[in-house]
Protein backbone atom coordinates (compact mmCIF):
# COMPACT_ATOMS: atom_id res chain seq x y z
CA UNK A 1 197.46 213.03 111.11
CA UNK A 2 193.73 213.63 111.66
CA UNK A 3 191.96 216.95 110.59
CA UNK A 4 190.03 218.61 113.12
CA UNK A 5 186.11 218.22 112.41
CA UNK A 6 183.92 221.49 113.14
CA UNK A 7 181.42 220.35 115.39
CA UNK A 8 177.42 222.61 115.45
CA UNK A 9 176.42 223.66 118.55
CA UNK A 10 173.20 221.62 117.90
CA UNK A 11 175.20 218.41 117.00
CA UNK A 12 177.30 219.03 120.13
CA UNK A 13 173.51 219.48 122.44
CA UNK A 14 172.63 215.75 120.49
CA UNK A 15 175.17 214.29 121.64
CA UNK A 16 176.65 216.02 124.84
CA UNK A 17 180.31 217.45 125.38
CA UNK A 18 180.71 216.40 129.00
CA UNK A 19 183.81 218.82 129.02
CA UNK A 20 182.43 221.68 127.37
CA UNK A 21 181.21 224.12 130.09
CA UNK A 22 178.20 225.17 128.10
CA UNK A 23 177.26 221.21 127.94
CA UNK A 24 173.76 220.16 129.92
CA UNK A 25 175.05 216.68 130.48
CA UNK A 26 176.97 218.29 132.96
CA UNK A 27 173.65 219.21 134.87
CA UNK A 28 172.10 215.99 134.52
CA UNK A 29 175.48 214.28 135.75
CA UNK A 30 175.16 216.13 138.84
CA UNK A 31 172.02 215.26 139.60
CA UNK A 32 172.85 211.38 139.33
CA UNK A 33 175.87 211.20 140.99
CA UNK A 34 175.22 213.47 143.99
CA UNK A 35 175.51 211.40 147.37
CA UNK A 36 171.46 211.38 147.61
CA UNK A 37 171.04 211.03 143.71
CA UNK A 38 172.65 207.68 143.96
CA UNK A 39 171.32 206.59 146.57
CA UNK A 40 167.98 207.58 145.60
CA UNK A 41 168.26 205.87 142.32
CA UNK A 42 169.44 202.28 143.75
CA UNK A 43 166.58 202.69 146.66
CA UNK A 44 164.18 202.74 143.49
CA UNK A 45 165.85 200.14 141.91
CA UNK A 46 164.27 197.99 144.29
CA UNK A 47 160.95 199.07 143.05
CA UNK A 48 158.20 201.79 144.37
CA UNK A 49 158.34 203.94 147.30
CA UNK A 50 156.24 206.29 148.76
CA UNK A 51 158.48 209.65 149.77
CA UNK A 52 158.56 208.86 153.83
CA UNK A 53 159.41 204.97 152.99
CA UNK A 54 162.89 206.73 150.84
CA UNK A 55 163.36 208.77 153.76
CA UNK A 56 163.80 205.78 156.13
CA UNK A 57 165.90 203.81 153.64
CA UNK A 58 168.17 206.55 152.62
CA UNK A 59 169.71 207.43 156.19
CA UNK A 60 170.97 210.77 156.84
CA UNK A 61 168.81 212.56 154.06
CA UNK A 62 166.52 215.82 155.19
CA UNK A 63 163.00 216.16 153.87
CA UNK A 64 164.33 219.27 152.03
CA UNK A 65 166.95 217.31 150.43
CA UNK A 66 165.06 214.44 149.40
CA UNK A 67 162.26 216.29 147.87
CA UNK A 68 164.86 218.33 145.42
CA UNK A 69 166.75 215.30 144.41
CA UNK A 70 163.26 213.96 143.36
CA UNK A 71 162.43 216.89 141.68
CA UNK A 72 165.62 217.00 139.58
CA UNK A 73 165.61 213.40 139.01
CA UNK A 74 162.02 213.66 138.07
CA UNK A 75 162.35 216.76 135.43
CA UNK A 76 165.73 214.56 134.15
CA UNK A 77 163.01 211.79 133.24
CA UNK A 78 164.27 209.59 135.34
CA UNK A 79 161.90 209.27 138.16
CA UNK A 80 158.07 209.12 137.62
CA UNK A 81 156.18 210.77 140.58
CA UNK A 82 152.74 209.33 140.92
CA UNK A 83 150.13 211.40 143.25
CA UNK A 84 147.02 210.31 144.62
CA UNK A 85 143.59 212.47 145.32
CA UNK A 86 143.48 210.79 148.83
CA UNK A 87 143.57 212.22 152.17
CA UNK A 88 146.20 212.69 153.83
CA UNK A 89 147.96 212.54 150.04
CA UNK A 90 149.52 209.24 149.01
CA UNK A 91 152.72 209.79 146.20
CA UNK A 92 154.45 206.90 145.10
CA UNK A 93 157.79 207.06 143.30
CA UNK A 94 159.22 204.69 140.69
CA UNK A 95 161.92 205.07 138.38
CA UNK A 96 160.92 205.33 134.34
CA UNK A 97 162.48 202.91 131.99
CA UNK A 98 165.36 205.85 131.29
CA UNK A 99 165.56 205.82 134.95
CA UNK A 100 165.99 202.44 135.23
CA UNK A 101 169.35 201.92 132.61
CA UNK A 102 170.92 204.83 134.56
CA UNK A 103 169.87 203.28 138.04
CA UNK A 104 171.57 200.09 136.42
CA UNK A 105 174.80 201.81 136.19
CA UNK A 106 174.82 204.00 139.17
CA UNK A 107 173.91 200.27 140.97
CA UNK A 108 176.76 198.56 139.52
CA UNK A 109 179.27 201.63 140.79
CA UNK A 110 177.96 201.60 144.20
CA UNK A 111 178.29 197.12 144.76
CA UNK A 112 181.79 198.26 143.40
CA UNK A 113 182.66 200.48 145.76
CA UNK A 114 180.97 198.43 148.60
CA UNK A 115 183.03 195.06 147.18
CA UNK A 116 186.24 197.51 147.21
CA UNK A 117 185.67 198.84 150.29
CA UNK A 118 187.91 197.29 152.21
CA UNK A 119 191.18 198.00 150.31
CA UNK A 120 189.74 201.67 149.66
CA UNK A 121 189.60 201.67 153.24
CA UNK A 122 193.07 200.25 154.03
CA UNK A 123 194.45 202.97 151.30
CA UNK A 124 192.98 205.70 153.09
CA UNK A 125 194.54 204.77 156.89
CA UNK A 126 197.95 204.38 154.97
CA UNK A 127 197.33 208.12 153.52
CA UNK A 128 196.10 209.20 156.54
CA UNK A 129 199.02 207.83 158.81
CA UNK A 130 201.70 209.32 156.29
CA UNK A 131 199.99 212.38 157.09
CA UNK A 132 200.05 212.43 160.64
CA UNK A 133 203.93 211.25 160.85
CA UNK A 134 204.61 214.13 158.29
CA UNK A 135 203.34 216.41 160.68
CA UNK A 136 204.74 215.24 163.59
């Protein structure tokens, strides 16, 4: 039987208690794995954007939207925002080299959902007919 280590509250902040509601990995988690957080991460992947040339590729996102999840992902340290004294202004947004393990990851989850796609897909109309014939 193994005795029950007392963890600090600073060595807990080191190294992150992703189920501890007091935890700030939590936080950061959401910001990567929201729907445009992903796909803002694996657009970057691909290298620099400027912030309308993101809008285009990630369909479906607002201005509003896309400006926050850059802002998060930016303050995270994750996305470098690069702004030039030109008129009308010119920013350009690349992912930093912290950005770029994460986008890595988040990358490799979204080719397997895409490669899995079909089955997912062929799950869901099976849930989705037992539902209707339960109601029925």
């Amino acid at each position: 039987m193994s005795e029950s280590k007392t963890v600090s509250l600073a060595e807990q902040m080191r190294r992150g208690e992703l189920f501890s509601t007091q935890c700030p990995s939590r936080e950061i988690l959401k910001h990567v794995t929201s729907q445009w957080g992903v796909l803002v991460l694996v657009a970057l992947m691909g290298g620099t954007h400027r912030f309308s040339e993101l809008r285009r590729k990630v369909g479906g996102v607002s201005e509003k939207m896309l400006a926050q999840t850059l802002q998060y992902l930016e303050r995270d340290g994750f996305v470098c925002r690069v702004s030039f004294p030109v008129v009308p202004p010119h920013v350009e947004y690349s992912l930093t080299p912290l950005g770029r393990d994460i986008g890595l990851k988040v990358e490799a989850l979204a080719d397997w959902i895409e490669s899995n796609l079909p089955s997912i897909m062929s799950v869901q109309a099976t849930a989705d007919q037992e539902v209707v014939e339960q109601q029925a």
